[in-house]
N, C-alpha and C. Protein backbone atom coordinates (compact mmCIF):
# COMPACT_ATOMS: atom_id res chain seq x y z
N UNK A 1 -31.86 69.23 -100.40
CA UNK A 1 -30.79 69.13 -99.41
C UNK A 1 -29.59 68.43 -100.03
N UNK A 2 -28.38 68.72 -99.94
CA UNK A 2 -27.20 67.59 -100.05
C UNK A 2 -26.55 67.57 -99.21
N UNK A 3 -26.42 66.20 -99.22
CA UNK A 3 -26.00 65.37 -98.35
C UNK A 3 -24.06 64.86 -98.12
N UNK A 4 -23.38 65.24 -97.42
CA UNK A 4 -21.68 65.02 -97.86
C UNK A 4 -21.12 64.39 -96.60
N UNK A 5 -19.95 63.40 -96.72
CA UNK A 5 -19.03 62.96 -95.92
C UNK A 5 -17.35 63.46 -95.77
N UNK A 6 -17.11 64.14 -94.47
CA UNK A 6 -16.18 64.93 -94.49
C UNK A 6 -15.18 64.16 -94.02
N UNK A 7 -14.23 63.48 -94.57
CA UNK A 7 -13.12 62.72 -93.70
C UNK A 7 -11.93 63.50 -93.36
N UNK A 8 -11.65 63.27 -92.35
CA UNK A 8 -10.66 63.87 -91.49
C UNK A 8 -9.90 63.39 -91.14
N UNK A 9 -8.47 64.22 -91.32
CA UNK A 9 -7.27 63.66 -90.77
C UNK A 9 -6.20 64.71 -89.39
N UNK A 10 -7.06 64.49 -88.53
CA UNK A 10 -6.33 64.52 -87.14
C UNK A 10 -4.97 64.85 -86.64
N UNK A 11 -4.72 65.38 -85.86
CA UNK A 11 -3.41 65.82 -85.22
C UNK A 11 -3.73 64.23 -84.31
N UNK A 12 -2.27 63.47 -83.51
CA UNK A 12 -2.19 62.20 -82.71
C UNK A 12 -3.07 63.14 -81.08
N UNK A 13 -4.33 62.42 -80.99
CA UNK A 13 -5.30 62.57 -79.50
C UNK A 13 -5.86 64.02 -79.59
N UNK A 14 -6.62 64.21 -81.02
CA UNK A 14 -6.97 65.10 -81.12
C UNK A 14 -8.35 64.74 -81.61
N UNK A 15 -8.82 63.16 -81.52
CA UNK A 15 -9.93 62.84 -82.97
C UNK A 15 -11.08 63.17 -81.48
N UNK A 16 -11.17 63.15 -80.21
CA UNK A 16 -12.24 62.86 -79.83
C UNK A 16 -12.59 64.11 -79.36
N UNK A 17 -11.55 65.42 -79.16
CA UNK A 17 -12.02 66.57 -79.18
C UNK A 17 -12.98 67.01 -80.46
N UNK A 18 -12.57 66.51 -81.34
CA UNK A 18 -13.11 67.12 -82.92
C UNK A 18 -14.98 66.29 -82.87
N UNK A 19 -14.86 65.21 -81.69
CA UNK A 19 -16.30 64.49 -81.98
C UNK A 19 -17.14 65.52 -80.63
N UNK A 20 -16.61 65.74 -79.51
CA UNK A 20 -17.07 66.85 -78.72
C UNK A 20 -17.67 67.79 -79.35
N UNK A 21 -17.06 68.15 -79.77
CA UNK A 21 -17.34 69.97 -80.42
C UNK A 21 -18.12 69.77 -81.65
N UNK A 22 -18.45 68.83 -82.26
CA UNK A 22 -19.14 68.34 -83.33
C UNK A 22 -20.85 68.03 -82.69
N UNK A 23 -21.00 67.11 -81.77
CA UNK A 23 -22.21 67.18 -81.33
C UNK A 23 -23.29 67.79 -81.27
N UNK A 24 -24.39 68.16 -81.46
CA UNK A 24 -25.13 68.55 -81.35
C UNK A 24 -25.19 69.71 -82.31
N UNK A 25 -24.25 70.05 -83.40
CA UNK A 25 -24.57 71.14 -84.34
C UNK A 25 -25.56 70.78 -85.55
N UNK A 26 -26.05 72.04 -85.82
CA UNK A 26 -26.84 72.24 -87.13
C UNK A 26 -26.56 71.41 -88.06
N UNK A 27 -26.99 70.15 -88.42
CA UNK A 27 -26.62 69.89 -89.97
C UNK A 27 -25.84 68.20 -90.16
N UNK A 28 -25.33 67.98 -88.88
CA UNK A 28 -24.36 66.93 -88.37
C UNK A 28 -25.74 65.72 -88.48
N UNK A 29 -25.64 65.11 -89.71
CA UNK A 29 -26.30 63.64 -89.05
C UNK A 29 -25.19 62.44 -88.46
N UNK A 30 -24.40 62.12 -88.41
CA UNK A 30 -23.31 61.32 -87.51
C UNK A 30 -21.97 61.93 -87.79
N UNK A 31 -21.22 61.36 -86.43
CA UNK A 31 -19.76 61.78 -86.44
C UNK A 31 -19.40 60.59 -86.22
N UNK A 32 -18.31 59.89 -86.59
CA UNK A 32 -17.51 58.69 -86.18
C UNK A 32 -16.26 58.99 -85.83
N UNK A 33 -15.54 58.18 -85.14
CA UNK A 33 -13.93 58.12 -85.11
C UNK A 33 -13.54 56.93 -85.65
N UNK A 34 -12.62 56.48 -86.61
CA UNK A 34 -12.81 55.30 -87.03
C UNK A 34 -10.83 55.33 -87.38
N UNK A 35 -11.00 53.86 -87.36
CA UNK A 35 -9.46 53.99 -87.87
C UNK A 35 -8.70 53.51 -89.15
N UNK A 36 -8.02 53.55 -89.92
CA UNK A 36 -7.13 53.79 -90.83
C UNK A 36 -6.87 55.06 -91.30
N UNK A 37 -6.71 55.45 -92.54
CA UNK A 37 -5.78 56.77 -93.35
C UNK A 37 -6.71 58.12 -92.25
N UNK A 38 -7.85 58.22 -91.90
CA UNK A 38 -8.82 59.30 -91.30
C UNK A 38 -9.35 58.58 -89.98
N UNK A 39 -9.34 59.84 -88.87
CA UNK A 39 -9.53 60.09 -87.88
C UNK A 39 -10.56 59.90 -87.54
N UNK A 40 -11.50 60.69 -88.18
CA UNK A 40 -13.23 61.01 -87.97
C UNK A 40 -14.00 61.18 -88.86
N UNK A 41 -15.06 60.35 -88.90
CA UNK A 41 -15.83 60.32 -89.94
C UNK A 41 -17.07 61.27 -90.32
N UNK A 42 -17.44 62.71 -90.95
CA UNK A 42 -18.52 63.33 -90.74
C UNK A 42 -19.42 63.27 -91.31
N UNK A 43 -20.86 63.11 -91.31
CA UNK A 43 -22.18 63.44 -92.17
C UNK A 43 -22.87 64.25 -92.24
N UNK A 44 -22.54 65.22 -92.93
CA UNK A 44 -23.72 66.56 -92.66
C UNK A 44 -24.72 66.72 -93.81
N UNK A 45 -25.58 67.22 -93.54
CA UNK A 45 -26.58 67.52 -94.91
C UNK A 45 -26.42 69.27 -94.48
N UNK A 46 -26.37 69.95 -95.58
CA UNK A 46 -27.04 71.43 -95.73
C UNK A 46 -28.29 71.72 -96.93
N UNK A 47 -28.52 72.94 -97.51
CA UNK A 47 -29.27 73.22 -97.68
C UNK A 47 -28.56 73.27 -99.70
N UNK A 48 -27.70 73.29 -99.30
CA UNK A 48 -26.88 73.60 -100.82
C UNK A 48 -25.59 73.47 -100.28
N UNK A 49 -24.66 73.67 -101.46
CA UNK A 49 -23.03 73.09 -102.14
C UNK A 49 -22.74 74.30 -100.72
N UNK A 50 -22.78 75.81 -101.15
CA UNK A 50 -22.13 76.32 -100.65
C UNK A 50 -22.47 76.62 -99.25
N UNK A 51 -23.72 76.09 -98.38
CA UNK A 51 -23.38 75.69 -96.58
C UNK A 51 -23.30 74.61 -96.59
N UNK A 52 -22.83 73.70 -97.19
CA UNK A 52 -21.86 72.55 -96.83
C UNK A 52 -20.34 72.88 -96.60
N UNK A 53 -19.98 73.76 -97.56
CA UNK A 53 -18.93 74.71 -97.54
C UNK A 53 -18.76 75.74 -96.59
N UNK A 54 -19.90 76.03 -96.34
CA UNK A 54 -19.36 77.25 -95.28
C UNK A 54 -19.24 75.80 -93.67
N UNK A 55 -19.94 75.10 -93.62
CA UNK A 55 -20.27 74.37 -92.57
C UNK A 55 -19.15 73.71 -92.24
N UNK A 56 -18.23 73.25 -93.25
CA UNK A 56 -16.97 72.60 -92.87
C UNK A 56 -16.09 73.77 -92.39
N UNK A 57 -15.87 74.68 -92.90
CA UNK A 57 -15.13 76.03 -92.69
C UNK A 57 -15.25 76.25 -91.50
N UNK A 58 -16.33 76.19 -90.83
CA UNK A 58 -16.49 77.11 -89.90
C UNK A 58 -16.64 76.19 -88.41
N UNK A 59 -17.11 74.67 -88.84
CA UNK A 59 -16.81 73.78 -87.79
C UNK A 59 -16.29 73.28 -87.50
N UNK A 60 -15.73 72.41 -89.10
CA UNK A 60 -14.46 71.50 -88.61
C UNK A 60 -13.04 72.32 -89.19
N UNK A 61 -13.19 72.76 -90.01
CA UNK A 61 -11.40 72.95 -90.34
C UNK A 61 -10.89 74.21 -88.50
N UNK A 62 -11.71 74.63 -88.27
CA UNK A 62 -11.53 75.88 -87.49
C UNK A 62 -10.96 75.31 -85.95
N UNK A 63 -11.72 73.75 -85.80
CA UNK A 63 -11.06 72.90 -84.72
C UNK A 63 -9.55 72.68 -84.72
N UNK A 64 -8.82 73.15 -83.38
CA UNK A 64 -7.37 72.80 -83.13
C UNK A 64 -7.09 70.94 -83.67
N UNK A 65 -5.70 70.88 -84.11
CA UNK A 65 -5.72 69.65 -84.78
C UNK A 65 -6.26 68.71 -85.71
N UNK A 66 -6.80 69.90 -86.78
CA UNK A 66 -7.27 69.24 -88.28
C UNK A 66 -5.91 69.63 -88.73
N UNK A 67 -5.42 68.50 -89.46
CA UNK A 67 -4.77 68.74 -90.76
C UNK A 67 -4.59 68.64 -92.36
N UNK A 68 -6.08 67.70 -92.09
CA UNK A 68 -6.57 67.87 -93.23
C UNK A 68 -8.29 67.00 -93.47
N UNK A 69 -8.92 67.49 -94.29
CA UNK A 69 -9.80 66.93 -94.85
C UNK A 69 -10.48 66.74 -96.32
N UNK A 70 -11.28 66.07 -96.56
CA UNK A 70 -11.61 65.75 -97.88
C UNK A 70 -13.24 65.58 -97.46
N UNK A 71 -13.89 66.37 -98.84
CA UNK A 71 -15.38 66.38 -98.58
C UNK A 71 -16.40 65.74 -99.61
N UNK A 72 -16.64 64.33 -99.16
CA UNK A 72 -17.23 63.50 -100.58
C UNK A 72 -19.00 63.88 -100.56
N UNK A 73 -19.10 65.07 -101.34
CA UNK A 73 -20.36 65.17 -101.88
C UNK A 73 -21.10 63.83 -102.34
N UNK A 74 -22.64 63.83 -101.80
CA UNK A 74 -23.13 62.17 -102.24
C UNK A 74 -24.24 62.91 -103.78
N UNK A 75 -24.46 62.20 -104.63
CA UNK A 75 -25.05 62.70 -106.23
C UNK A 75 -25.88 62.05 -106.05
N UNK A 76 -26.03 60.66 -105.15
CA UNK A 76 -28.04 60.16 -105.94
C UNK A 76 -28.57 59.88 -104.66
């Protein structure tokens, strides 16, 4: 499995829609909203590199009011 943290940077009153719609999906071990430079904090595990990749694609970038994110793959 690997394991990655997706930080997110938010449109202004958009971070707690992005923790809604996050809930309860495939793969999500925590969501945070937290504050400084990022909005929301994500933890997902998949199965490999590329459905971690498809998983951000298709859950979070696809949410109204992402403008950006960064996806810190964890190595040990």
């Amino acid at each position: 499995m690997v394991r990655a943290y997706v930080l997110i940077e938010m449109a202004a009153g958009h971070s707690r829609d992005m923790v809604n719609m996050l809930q309860g999906k495939s793969g999500i071990r925590s969501i945070n909203r937290v504050t400084g430079p990022y909005d929301v904090i994500v933890e997902l595990e998949a199965p490999d590199i590329e459905a971690v990749s498809e998983a951000v694609s298709e859950n979070i970038h696809a949410v109204k009011g992402v403008l950006r994110t960064i996806t810190c793959v964890c190595i040990g």
